[in-house]
N, C-alpha and C. Protein backbone atom coordinates (compact mmCIF):
# COMPACT_ATOMS: atom_id res chain seq x y z
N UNK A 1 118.15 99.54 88.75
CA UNK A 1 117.47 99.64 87.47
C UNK A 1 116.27 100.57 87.63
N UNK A 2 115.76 101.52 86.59
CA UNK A 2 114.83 102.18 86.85
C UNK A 2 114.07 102.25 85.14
N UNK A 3 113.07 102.29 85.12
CA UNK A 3 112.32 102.38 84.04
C UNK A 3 111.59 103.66 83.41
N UNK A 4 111.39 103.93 82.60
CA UNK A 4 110.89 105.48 82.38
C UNK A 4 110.77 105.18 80.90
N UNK A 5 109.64 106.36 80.83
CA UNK A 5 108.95 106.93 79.27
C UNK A 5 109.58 108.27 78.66
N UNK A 6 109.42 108.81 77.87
CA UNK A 6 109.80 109.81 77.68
C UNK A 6 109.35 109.88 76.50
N UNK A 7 108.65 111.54 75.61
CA UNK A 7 108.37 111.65 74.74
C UNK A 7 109.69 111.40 73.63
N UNK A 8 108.63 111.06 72.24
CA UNK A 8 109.69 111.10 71.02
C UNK A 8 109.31 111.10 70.27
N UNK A 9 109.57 111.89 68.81
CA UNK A 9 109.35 111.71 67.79
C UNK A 9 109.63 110.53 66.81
N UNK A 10 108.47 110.02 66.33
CA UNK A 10 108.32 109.10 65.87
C UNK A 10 108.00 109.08 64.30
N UNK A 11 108.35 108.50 63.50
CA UNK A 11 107.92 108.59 61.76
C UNK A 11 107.29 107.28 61.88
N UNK A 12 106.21 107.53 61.12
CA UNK A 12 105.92 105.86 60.40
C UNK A 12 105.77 106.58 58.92
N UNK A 13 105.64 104.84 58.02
CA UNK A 13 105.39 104.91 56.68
C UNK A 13 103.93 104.33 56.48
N UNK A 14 103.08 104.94 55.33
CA UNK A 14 101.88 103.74 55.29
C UNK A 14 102.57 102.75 53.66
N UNK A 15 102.19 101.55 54.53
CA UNK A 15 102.68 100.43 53.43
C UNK A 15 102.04 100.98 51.97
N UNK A 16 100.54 101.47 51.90
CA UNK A 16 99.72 101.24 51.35
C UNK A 16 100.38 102.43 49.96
N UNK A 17 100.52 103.32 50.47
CA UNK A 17 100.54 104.92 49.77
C UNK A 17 101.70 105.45 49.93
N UNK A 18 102.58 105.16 50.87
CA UNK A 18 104.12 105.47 51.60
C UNK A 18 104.36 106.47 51.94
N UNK A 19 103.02 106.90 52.41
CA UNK A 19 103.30 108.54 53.06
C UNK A 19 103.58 108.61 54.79
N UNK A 20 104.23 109.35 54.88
CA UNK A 20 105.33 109.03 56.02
C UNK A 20 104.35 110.10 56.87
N UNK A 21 104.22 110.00 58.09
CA UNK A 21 103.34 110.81 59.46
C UNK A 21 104.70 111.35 60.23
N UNK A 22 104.31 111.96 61.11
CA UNK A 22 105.12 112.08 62.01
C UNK A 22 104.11 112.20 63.47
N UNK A 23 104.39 112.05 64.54
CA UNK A 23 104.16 111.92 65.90
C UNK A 23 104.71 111.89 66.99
N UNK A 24 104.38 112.20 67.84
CA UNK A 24 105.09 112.13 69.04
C UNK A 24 104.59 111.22 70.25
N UNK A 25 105.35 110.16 70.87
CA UNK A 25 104.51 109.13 70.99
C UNK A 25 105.97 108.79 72.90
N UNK A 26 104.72 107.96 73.81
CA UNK A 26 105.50 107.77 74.90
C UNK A 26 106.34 106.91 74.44
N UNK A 27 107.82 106.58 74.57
CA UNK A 27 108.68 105.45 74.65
C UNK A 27 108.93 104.63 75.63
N UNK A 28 109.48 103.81 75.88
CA UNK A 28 109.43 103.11 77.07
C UNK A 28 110.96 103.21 77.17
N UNK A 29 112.00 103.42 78.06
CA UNK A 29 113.18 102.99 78.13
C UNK A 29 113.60 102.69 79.41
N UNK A 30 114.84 101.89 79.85
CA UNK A 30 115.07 101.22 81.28
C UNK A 30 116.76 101.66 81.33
N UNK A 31 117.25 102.23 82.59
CA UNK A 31 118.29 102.43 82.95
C UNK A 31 118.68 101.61 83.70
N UNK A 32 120.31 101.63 84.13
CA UNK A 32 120.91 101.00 84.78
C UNK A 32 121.95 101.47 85.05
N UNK A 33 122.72 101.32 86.49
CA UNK A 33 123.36 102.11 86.86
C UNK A 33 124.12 100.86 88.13
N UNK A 34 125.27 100.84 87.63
CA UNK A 34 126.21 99.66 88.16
C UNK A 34 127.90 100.38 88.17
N UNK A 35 128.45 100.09 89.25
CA UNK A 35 129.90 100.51 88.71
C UNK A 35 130.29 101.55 88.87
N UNK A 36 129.13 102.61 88.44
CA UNK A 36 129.24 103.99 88.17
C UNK A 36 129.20 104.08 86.77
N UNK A 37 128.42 103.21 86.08
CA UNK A 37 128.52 103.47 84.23
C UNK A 37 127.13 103.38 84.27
N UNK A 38 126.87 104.52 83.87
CA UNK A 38 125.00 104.73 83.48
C UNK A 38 124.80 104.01 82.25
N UNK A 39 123.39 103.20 82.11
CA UNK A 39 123.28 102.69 80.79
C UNK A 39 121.88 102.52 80.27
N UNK A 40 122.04 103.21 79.08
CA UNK A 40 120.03 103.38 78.88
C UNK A 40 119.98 103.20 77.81
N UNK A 41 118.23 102.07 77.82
CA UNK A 41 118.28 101.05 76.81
C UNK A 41 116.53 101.57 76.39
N UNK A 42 116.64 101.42 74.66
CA UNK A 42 115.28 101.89 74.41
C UNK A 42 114.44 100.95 73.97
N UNK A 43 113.30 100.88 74.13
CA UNK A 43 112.53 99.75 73.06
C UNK A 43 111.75 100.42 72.10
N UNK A 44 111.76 99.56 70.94
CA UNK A 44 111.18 99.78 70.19
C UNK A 44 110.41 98.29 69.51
N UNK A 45 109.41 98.71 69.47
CA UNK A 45 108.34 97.35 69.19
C UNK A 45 108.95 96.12 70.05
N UNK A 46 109.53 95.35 69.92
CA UNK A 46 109.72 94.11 70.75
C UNK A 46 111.49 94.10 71.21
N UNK A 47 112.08 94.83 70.59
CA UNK A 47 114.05 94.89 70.65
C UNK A 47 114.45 96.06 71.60
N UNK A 48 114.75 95.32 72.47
CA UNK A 48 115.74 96.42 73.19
C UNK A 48 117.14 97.19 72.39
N UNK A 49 117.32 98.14 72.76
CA UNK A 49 118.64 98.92 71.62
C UNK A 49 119.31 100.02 72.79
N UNK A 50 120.36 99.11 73.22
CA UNK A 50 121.41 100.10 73.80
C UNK A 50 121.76 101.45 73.85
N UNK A 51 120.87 102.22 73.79
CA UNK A 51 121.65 104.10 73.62
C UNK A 51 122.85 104.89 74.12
N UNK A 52 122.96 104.47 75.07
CA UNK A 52 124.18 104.95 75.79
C UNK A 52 124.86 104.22 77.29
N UNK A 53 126.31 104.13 77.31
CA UNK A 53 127.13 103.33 77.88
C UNK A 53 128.04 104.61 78.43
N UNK A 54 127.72 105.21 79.31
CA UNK A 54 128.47 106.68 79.82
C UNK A 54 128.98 106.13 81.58
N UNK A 55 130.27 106.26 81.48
CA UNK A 55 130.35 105.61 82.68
C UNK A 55 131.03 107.07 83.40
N UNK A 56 131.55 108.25 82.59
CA UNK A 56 130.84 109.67 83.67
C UNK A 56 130.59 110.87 82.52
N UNK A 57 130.39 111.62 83.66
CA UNK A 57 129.89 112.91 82.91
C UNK A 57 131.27 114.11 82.73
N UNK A 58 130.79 115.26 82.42
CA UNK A 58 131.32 116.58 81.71
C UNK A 58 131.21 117.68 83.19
N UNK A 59 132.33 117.99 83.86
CA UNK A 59 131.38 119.01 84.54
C UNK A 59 132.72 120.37 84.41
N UNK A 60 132.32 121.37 83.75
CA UNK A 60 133.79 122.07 83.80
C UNK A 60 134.79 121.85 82.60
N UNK A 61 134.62 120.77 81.65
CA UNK A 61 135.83 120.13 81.46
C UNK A 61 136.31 119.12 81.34
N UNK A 62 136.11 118.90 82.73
CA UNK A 62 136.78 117.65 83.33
C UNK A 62 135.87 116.41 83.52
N UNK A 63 136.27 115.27 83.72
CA UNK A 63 135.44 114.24 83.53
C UNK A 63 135.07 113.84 85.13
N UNK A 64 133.86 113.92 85.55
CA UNK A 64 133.17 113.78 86.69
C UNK A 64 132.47 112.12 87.15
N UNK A 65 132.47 111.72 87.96
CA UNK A 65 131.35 110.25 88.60
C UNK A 65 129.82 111.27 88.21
N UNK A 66 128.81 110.24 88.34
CA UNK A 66 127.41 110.45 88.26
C UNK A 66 127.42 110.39 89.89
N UNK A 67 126.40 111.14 90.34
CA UNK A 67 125.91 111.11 91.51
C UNK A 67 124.88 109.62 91.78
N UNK A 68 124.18 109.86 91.14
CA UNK A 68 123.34 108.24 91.15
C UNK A 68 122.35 108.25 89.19
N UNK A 69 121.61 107.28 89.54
CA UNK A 69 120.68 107.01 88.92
C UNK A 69 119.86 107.78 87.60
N UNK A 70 119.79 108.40 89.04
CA UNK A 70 118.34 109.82 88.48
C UNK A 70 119.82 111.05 87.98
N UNK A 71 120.17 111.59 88.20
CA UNK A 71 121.31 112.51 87.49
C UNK A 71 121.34 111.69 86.06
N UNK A 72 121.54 111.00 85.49
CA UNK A 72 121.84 110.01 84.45
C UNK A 72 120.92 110.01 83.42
N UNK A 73 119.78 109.85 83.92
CA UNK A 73 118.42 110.13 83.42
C UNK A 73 117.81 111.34 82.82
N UNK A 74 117.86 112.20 83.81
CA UNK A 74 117.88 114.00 83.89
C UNK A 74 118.81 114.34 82.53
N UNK A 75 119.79 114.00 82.62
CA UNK A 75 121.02 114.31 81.47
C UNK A 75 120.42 113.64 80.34
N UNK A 76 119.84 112.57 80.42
CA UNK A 76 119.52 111.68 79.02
C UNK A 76 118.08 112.95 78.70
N UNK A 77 117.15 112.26 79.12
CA UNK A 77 115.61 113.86 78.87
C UNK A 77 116.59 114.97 78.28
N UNK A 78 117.09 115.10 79.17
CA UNK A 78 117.65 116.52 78.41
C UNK A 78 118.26 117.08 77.39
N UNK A 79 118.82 116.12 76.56
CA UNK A 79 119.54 116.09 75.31
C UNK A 79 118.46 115.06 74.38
N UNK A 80 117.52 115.02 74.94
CA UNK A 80 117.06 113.82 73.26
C UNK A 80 115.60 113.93 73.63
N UNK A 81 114.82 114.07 74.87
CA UNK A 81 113.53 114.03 74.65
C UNK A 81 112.95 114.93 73.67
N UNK A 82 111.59 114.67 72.98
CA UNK A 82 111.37 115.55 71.85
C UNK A 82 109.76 115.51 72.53
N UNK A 83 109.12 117.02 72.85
CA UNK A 83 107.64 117.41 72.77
C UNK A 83 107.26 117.78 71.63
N UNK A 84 105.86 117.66 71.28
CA UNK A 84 105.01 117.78 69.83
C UNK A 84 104.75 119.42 70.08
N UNK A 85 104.38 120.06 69.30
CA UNK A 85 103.71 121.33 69.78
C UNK A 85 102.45 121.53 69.93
């Protein structure tokens, strides 16, 4: 299991006026890596929420094993983390 942040864009609403912000804010999310099926889970306020259940990858084509952990991770950042400018 490994744990990690990663930037993201975030919306809120204000109850008050309902004008919506935007931000970019650390997330917290926790991987896991069993089997050979990578699995990364996000939180948001108090609920964990499943994101992805990839038990391999793309390499060529063809469907590949993960090397470990951190490969899994690397691939996740890389398709969804979001920086502010």
């Amino acid at each position: 299991m490994s744990n990690f942040e990663m930037s993201m864009r975030v919306f809120s609403t204000d109850e008050d006026t309902g004008e919506v912000t935007e931000s970019y804010e650390m997330v917290p999310h926790r991987a896991t890596f069993e089997d050979g099926v990578l699995e990364i889970f996000r939180t948001i306020g108090d609920t964990e929420h499943k994101m992805v259940h990839q038990p391999y990858k793309w390499v060529d084509g063809a469907k590949a094993d993960w090397n470990d952990i951190d490969e899994g991770i690397a691939w996740y950042k890389a398709g969804t983390e979001e920086v502010g400018e």
